[in-house]
N, C-alpha and C. Protein backbone atom coordinates (compact mmCIF):
# COMPACT_ATOMS: atom_id res chain seq x y z
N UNK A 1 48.37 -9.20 -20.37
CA UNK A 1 47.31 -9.69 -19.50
C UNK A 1 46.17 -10.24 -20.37
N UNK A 2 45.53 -11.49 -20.05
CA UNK A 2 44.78 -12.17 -20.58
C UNK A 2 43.51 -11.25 -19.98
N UNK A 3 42.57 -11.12 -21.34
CA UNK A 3 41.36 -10.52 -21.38
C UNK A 3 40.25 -11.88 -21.52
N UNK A 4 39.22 -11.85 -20.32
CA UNK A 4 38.15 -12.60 -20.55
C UNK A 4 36.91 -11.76 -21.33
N UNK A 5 36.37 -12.18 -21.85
CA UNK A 5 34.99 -11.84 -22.02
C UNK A 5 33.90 -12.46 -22.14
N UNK A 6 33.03 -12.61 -21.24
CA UNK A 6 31.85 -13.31 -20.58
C UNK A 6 30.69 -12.60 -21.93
N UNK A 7 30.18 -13.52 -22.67
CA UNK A 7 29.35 -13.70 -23.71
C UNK A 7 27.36 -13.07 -22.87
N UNK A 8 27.73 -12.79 -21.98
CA UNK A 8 26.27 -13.09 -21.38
C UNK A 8 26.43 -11.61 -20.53
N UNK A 9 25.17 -11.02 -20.57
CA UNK A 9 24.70 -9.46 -19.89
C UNK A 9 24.98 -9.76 -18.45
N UNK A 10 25.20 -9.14 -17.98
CA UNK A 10 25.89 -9.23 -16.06
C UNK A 10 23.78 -9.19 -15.15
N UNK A 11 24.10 -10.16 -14.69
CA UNK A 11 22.64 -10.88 -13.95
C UNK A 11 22.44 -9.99 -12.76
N UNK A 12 21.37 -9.66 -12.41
CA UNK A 12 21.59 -9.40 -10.54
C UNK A 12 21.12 -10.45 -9.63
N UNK A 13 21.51 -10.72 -8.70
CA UNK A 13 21.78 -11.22 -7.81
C UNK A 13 21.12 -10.62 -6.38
N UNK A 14 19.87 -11.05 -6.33
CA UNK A 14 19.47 -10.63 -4.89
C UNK A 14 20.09 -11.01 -3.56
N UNK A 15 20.30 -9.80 -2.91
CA UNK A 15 20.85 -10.35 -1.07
C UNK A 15 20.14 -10.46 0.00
N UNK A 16 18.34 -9.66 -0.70
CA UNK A 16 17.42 -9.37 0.43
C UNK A 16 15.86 -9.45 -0.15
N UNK A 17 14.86 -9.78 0.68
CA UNK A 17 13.28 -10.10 -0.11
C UNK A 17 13.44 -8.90 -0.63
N UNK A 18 13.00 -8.98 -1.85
CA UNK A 18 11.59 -7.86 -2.43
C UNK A 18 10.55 -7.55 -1.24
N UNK A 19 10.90 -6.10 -0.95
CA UNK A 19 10.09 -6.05 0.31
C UNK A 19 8.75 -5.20 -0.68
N UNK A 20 8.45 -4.62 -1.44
CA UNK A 20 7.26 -4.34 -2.54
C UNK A 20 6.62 -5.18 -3.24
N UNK A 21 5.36 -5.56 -3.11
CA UNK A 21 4.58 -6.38 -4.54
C UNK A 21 3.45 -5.63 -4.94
N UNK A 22 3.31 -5.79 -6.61
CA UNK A 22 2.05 -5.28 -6.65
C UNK A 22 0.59 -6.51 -7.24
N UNK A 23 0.00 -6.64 -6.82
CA UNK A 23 -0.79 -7.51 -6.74
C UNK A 23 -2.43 -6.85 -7.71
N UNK A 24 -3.28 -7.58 -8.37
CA UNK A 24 -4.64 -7.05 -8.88
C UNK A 24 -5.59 -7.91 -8.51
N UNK A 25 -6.48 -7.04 -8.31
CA UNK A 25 -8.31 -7.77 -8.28
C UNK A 25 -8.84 -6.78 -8.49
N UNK A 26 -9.90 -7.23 -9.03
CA UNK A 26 -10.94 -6.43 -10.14
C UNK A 26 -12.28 -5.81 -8.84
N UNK A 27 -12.34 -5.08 -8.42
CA UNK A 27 -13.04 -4.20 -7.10
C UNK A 27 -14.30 -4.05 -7.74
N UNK A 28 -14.10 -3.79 -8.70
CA UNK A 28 -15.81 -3.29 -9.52
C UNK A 28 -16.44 -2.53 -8.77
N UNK A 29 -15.38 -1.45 -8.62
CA UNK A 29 -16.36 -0.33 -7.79
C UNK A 29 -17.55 0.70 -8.43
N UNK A 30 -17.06 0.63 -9.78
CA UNK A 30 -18.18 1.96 -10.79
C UNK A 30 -19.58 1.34 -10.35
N UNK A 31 -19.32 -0.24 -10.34
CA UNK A 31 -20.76 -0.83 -10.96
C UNK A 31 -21.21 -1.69 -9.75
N UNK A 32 -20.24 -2.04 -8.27
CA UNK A 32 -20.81 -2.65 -7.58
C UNK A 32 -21.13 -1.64 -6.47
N UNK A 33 -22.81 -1.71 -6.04
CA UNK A 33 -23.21 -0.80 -5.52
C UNK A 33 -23.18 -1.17 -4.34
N UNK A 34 -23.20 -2.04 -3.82
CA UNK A 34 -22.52 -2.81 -2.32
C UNK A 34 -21.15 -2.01 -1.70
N UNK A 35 -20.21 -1.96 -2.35
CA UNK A 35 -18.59 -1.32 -2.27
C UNK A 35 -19.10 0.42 -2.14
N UNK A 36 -19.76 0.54 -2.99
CA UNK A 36 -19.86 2.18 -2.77
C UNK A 36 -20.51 2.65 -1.73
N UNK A 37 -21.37 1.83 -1.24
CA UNK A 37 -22.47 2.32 -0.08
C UNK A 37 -21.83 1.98 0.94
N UNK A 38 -21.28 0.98 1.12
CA UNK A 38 -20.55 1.11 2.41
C UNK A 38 -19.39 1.86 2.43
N UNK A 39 -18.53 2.13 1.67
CA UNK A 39 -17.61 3.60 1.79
C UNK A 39 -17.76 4.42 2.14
N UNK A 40 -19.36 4.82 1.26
CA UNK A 40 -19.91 5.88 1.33
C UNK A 40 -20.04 6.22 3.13
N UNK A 41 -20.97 5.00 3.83
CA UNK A 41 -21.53 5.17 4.71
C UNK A 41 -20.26 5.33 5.75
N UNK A 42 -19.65 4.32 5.73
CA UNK A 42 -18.33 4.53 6.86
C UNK A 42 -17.64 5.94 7.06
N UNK A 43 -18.04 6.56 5.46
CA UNK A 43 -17.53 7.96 5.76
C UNK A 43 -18.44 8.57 6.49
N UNK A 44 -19.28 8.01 6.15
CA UNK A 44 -20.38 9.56 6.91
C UNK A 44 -20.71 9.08 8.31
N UNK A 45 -19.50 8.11 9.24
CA UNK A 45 -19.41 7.71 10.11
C UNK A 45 -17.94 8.58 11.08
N UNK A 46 -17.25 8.94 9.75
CA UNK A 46 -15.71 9.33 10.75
C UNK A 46 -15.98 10.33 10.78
N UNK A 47 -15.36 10.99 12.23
CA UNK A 47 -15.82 12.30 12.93
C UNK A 47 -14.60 13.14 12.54
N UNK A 48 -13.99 12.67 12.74
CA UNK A 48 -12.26 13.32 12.23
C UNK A 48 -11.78 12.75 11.59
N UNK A 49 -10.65 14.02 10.90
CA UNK A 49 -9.55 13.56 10.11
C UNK A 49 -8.19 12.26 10.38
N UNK A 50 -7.89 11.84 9.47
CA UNK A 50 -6.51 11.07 10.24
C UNK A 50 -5.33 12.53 9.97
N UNK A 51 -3.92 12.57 11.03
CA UNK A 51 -3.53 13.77 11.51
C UNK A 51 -2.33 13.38 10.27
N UNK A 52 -2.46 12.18 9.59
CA UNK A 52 -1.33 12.18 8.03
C UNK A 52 -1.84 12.68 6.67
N UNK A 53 -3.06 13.17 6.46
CA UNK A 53 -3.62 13.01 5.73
C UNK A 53 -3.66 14.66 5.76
N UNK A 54 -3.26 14.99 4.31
CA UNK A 54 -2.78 16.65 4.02
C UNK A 54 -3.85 17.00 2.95
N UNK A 55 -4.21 18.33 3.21
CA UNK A 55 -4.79 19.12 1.70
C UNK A 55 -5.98 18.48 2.07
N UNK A 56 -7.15 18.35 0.85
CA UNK A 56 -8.28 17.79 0.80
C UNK A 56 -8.59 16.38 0.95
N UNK A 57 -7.99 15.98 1.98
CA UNK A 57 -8.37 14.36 2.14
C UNK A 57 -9.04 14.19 3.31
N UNK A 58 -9.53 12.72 3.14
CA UNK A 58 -10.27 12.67 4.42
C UNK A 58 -9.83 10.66 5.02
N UNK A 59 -10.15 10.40 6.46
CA UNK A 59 -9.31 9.16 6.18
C UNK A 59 -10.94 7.94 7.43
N UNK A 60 -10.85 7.25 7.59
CA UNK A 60 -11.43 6.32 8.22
C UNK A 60 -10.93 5.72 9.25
N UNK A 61 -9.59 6.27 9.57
CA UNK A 61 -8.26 4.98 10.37
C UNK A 61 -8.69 5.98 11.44
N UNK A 62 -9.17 5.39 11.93
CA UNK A 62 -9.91 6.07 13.66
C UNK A 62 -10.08 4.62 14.25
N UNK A 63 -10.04 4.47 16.17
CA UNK A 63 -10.15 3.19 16.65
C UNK A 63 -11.74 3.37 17.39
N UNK A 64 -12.73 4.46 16.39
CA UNK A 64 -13.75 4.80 17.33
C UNK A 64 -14.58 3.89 16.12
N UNK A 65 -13.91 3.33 14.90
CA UNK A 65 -15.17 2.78 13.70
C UNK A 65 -14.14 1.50 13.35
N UNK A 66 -13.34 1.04 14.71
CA UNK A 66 -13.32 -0.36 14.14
C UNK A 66 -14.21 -1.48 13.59
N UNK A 67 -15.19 -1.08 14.61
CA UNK A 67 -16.27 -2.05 14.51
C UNK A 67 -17.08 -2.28 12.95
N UNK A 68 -16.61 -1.18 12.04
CA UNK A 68 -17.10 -1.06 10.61
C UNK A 68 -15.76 -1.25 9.77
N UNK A 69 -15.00 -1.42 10.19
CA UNK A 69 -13.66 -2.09 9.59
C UNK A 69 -13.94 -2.69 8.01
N UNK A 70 -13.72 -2.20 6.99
CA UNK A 70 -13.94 -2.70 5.90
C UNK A 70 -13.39 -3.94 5.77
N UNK A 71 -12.76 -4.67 6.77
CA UNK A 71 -12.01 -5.96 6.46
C UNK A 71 -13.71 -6.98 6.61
N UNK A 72 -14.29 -6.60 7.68
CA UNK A 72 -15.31 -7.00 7.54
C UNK A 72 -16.46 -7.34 7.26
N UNK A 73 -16.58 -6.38 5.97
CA UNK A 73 -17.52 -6.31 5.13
C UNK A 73 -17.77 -7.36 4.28
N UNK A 74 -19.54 -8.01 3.94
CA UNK A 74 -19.78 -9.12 3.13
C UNK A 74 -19.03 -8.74 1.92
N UNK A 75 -18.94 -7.33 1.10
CA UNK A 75 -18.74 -7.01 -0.30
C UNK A 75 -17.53 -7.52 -0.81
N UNK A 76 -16.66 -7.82 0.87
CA UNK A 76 -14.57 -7.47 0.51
C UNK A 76 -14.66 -8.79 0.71
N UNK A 77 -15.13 -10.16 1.16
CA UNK A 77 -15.35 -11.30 1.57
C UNK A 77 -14.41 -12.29 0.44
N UNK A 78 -14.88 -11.86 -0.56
CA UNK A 78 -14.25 -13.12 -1.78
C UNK A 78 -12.92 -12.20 -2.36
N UNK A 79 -12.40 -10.77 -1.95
CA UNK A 79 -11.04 -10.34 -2.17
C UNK A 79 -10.26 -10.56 -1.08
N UNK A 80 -10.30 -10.72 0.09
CA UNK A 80 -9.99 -11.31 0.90
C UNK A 80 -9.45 -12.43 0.99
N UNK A 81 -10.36 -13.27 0.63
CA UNK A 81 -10.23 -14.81 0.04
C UNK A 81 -9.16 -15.13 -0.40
N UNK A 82 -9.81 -14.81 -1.75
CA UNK A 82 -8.21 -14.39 -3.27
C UNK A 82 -7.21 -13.92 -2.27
N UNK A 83 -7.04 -13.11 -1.70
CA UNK A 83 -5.68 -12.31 -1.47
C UNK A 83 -4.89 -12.87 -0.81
N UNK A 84 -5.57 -13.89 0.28
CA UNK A 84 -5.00 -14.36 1.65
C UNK A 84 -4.13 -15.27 0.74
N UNK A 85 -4.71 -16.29 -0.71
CA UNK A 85 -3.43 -17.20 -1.01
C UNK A 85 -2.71 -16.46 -1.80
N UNK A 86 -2.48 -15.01 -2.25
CA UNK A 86 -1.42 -14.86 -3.06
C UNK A 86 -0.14 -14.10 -1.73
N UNK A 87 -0.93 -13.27 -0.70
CA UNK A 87 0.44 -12.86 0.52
C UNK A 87 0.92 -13.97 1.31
N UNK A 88 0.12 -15.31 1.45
CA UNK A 88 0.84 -16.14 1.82
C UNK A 88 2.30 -16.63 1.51
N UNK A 89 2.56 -16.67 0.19
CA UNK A 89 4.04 -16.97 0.06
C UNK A 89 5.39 -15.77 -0.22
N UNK A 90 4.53 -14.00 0.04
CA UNK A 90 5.00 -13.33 -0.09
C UNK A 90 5.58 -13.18 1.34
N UNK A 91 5.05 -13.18 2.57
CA UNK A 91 4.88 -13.59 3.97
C UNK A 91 6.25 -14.93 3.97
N UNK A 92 5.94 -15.78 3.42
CA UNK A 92 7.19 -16.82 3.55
C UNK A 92 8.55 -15.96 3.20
N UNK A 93 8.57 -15.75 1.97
CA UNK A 93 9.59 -15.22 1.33
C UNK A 93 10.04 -14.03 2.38
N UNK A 94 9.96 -13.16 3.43
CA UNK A 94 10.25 -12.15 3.83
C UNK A 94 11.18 -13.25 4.93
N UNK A 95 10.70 -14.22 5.24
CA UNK A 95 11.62 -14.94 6.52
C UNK A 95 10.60 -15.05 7.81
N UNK A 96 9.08 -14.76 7.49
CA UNK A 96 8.74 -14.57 8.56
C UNK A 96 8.48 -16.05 9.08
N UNK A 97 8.00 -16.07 10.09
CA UNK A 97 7.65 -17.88 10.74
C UNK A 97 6.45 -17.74 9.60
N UNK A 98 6.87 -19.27 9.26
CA UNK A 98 5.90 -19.90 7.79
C UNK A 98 4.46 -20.69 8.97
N UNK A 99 4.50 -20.85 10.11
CA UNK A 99 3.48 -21.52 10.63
C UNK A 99 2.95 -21.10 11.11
N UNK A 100 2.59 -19.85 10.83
CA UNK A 100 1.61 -18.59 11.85
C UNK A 100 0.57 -18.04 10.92
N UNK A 101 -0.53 -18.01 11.43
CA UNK A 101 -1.55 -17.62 10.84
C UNK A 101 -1.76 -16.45 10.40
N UNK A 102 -1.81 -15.41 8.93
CA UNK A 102 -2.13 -13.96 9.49
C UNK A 102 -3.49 -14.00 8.65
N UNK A 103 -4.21 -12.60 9.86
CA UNK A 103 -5.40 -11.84 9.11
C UNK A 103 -5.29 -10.85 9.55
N UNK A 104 -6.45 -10.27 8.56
CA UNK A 104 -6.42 -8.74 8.69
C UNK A 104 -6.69 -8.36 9.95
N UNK A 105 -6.25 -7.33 10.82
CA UNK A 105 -6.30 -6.87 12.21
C UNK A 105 -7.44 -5.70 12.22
N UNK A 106 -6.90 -4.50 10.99
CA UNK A 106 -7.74 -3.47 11.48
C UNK A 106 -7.50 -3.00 9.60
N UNK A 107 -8.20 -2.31 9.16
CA UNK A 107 -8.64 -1.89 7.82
C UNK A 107 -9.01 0.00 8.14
N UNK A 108 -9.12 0.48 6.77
CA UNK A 108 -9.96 1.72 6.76
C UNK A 108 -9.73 1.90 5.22
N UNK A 109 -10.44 3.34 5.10
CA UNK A 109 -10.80 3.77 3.65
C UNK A 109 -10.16 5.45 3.71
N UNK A 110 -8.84 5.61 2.95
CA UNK A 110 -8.68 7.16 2.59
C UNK A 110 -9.34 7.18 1.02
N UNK A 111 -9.47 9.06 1.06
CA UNK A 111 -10.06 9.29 0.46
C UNK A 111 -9.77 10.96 0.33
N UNK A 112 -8.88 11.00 -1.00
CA UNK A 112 -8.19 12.33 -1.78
C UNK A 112 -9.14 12.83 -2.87
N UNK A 113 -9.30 13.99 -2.11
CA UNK A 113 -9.81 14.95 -3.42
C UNK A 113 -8.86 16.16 -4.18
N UNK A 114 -9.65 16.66 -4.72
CA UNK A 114 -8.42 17.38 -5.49
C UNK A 114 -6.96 18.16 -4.38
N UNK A 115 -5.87 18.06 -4.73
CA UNK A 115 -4.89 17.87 -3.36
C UNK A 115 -5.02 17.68 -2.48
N UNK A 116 -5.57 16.97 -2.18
CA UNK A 116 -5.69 16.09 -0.85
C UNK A 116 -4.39 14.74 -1.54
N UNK A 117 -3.82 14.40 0.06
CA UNK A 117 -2.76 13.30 0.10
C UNK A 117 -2.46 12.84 0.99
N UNK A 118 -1.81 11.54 1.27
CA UNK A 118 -1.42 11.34 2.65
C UNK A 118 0.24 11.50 2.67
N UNK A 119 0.53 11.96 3.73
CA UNK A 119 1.41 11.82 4.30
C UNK A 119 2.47 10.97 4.80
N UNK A 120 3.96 11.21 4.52
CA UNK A 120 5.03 9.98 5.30
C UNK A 120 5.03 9.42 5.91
N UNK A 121 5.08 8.21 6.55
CA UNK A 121 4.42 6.99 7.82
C UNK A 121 4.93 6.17 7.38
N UNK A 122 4.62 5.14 8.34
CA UNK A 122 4.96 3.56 8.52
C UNK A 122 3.62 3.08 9.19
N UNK A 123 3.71 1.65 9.53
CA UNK A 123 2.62 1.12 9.99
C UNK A 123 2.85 -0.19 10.89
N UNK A 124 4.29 0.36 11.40
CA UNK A 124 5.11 -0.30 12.11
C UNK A 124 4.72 -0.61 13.90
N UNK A 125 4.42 -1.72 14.49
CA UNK A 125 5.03 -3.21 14.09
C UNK A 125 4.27 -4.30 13.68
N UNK A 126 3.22 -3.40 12.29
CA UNK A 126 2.56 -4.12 12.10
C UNK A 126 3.49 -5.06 10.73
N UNK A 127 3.37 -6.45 10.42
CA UNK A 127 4.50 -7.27 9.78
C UNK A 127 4.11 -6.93 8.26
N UNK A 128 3.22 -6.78 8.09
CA UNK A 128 2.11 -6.31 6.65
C UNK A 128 0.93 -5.93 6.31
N UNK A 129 1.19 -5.18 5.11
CA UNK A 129 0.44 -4.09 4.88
C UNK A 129 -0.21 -4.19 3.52
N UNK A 130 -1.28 -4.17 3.18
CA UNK A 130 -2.02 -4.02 1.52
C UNK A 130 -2.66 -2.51 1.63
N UNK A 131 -2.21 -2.03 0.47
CA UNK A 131 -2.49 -0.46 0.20
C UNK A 131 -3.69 -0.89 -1.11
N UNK A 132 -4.61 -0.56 -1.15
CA UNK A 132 -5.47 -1.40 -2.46
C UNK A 132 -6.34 0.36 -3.00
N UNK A 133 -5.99 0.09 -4.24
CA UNK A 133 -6.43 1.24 -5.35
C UNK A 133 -7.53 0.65 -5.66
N UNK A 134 -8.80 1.24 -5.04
CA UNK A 134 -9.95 0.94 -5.50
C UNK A 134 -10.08 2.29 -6.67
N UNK A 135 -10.22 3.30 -6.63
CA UNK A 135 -10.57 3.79 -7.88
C UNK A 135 -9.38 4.89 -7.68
N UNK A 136 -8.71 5.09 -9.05
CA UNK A 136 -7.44 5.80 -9.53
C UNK A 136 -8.00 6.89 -10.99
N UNK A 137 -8.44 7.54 -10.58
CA UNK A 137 -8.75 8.46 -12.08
C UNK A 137 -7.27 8.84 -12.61
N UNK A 138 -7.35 8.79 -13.96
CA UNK A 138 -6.11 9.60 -14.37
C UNK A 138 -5.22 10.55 -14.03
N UNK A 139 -4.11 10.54 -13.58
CA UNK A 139 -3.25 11.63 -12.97
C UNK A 139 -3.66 12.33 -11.74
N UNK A 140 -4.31 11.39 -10.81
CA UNK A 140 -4.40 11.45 -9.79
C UNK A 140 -3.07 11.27 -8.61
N UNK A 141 -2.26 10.56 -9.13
CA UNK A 141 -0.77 10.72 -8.31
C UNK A 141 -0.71 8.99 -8.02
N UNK A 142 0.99 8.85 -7.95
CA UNK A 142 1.39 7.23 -7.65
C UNK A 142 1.18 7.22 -5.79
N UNK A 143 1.84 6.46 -5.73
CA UNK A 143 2.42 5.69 -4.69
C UNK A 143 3.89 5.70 -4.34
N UNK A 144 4.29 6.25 -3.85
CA UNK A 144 5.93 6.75 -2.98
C UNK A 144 6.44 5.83 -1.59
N UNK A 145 7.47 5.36 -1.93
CA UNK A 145 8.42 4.46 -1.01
C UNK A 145 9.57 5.30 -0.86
N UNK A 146 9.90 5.10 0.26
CA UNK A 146 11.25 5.78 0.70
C UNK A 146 12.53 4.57 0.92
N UNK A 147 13.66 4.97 0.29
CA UNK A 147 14.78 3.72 0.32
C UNK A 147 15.17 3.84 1.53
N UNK A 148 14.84 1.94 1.61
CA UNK A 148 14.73 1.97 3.18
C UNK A 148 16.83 1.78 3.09
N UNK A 149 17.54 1.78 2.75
CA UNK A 149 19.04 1.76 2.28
C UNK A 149 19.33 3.24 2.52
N UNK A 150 18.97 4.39 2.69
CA UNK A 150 18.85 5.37 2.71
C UNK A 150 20.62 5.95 2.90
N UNK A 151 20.42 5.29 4.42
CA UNK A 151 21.53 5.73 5.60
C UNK A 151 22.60 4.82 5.38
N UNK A 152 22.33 3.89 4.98
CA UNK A 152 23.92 2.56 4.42
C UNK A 152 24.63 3.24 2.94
N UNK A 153 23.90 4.26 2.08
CA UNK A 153 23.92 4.60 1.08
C UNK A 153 24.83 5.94 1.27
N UNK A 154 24.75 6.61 2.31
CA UNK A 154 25.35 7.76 2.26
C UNK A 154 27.38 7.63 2.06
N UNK A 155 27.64 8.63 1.80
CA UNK A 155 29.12 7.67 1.63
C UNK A 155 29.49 7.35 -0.17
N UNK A 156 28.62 7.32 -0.68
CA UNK A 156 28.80 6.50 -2.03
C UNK A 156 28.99 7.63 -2.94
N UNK A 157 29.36 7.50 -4.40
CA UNK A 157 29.01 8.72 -5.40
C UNK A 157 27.77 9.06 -6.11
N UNK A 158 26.53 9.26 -4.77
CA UNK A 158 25.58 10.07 -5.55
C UNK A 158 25.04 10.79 -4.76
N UNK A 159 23.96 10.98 -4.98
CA UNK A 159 22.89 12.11 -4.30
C UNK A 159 21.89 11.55 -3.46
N UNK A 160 22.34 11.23 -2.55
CA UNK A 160 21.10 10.22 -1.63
C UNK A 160 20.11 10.55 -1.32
N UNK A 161 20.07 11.98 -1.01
CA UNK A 161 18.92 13.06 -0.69
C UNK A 161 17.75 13.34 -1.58
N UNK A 162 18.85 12.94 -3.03
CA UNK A 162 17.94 13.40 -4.16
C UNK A 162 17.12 11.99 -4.27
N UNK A 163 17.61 10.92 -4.31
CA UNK A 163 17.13 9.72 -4.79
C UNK A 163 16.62 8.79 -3.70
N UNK A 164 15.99 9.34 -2.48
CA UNK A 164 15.44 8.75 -1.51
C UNK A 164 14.12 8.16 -1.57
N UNK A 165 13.11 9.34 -2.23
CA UNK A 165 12.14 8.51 -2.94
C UNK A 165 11.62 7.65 -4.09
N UNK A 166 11.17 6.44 -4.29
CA UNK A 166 11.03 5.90 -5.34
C UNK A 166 9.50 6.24 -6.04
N UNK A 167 8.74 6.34 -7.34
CA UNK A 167 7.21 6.59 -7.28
C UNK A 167 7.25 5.00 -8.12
N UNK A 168 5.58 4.82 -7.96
CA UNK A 168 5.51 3.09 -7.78
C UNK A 168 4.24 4.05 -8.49
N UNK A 169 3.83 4.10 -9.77
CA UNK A 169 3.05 4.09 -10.66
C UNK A 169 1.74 2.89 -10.41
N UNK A 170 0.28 3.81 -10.19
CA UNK A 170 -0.59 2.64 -9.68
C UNK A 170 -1.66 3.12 -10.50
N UNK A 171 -2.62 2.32 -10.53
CA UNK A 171 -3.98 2.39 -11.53
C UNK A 171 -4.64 1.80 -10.69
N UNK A 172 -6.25 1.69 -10.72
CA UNK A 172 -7.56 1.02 -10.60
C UNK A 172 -7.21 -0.32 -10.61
N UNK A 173 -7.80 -0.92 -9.01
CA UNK A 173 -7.49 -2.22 -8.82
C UNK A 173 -5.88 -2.95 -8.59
N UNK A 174 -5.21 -1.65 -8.67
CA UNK A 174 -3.48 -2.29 -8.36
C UNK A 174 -3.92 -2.29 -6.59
N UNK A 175 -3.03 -4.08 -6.02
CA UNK A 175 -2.84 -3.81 -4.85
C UNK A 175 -1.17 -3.74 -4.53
N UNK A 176 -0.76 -3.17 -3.46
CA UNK A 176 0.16 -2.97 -2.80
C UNK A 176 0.53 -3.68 -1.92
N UNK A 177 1.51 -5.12 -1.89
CA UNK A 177 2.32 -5.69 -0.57
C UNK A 177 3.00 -4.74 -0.13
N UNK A 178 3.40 -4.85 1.03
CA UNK A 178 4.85 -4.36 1.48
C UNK A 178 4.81 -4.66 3.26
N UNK A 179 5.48 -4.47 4.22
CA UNK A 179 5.67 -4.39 5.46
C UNK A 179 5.75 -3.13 6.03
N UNK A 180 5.22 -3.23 7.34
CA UNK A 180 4.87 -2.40 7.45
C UNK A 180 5.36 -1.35 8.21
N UNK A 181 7.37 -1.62 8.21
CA UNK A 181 8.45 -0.94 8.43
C UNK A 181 8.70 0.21 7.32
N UNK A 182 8.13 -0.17 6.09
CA UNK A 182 8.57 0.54 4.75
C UNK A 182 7.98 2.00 4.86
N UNK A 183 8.68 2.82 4.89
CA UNK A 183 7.98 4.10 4.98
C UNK A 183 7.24 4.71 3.28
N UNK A 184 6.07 5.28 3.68
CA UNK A 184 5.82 5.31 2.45
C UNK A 184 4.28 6.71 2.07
N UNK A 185 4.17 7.32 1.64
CA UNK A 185 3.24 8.19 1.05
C UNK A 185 2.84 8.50 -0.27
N UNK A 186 2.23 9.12 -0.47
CA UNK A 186 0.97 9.45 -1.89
C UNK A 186 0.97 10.63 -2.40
N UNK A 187 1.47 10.48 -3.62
CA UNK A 187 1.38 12.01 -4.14
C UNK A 187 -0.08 13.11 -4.53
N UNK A 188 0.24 14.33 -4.48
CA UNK A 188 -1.19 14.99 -4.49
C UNK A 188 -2.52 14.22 -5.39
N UNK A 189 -3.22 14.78 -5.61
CA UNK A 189 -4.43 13.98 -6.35
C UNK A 189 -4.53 15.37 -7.00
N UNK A 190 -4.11 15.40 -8.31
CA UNK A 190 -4.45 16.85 -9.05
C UNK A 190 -6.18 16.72 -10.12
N UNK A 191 -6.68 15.89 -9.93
CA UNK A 191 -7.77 15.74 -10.48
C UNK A 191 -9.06 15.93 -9.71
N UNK A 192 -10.21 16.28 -10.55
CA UNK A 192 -11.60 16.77 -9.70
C UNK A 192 -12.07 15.83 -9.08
N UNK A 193 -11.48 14.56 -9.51
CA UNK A 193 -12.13 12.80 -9.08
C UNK A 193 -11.75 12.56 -7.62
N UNK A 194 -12.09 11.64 -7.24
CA UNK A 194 -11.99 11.16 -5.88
C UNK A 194 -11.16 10.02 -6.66
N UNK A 195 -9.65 9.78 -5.68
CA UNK A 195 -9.30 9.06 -5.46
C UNK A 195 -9.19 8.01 -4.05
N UNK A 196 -9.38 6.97 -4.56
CA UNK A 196 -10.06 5.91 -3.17
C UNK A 196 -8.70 4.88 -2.93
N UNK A 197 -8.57 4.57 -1.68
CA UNK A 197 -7.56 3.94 -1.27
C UNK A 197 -8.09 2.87 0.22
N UNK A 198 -8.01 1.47 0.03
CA UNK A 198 -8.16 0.96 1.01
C UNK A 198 -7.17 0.23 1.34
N UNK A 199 -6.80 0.37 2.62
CA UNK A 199 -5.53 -0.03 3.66
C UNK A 199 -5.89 -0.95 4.37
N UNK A 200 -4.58 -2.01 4.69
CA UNK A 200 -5.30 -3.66 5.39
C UNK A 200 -3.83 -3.24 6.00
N UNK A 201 -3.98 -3.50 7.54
CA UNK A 201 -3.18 -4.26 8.53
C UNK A 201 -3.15 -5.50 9.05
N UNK A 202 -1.95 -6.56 8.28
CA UNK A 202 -2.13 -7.60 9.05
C UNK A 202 -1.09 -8.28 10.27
N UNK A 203 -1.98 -8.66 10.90
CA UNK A 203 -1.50 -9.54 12.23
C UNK A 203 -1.29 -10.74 12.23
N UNK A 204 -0.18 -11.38 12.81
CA UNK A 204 0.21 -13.24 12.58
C UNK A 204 -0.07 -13.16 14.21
N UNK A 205 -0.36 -14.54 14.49
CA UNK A 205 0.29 -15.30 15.79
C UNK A 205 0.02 -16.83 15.80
């Protein structure tokens, strides 16, 4: 039997979008005092907890402080901006209708202190989602996706159970694409720091 051998490393071949991106802008939260005061303040606006949000955290995603919606804020105005042309062709690429307008619908601000975390969710049927790391102290914990292949996977030779979650390693100023089918949570925050997290829901029509 004739042996081939192909000179070249075996390629992959995508069958489906990259439903994850990670995206940056520079938040300048240490030093912009605009970003901190209104965090600040929106917190000292939410009356309750969000019911995903475990250990020492606290969250903003209430429909009683839309009206302070960080999407709306002058400070987020020019990241916004920036952002809208880089999810635009991430938005194409998923298959969605390319002639529909999206913006942000509804926004909020979590906020982990030492173990404090959020919890497993989706943000479903909303089409997309930006998870944005405004401030990440050291070993404060990643970002966790669950394979959405999960259940097509079972059957095969491995451990599906074991390898269901993926961690998505994040720092200061990493943002987060994804949709908002992708199930996904945050590992503890083992540090004395506040870790800050702002969440964008967006809407097309």
């Amino acid at each position: 039997m004739e042996v081939v051998v192909t000179p070249d490393a075996p390629k992959s071949i995508g069958v489906s979008p990259n439903y994850l991106w990670k995206l940056n802008y520079d938040f300048d939260y240490q030093s912009l005092g605009s970003l901190q005061y209104d965090i600040g303040s929106l917190l000292d606006k939410a009356g309750s907890n969000s019911r995903i949000e475990r250990g020492n955290a606290f969250s903003t995603a209430s429909h009683s402080l839309k009206k302070y919606a960080p999407h709306n804020w002058e400070c987020l105005e020019k990241f916004f901006y920036i952002i809208h042309q880089q999810i635009t062709p991430i938005w194409t690429s998923w298959g969605y209708f390319d002639n529909m307008r999206i913006y942000p619908r509804e926004s909020w601000v979590n906020i982990h202190k030492r173990g404090g975390y959020t919890g497993e969710h989706l943000h479903s049927p909303c089409p997309l989602c930006l998870a944005c790391y405004i401030k990440v102290p050291k070993g404060s914990g990643n970002f966790l996706v669950r394979d959405p292949l999960e259940y097509h996977r079972f059957g095969t030779p491995q451990n599906v159970e074991e390898n269901v979650w993926r961690e998505i390693p994040v720092q200061t100023n990493d943002v987060l694409v994804f949709p908002g089918w992708l199930k996904h949570k945050t590992q503890p925050n083992k540090t004395n720091e506040d870790r800050i997290v702002l969440s964008v829901n967006y809407e097309s029509h």
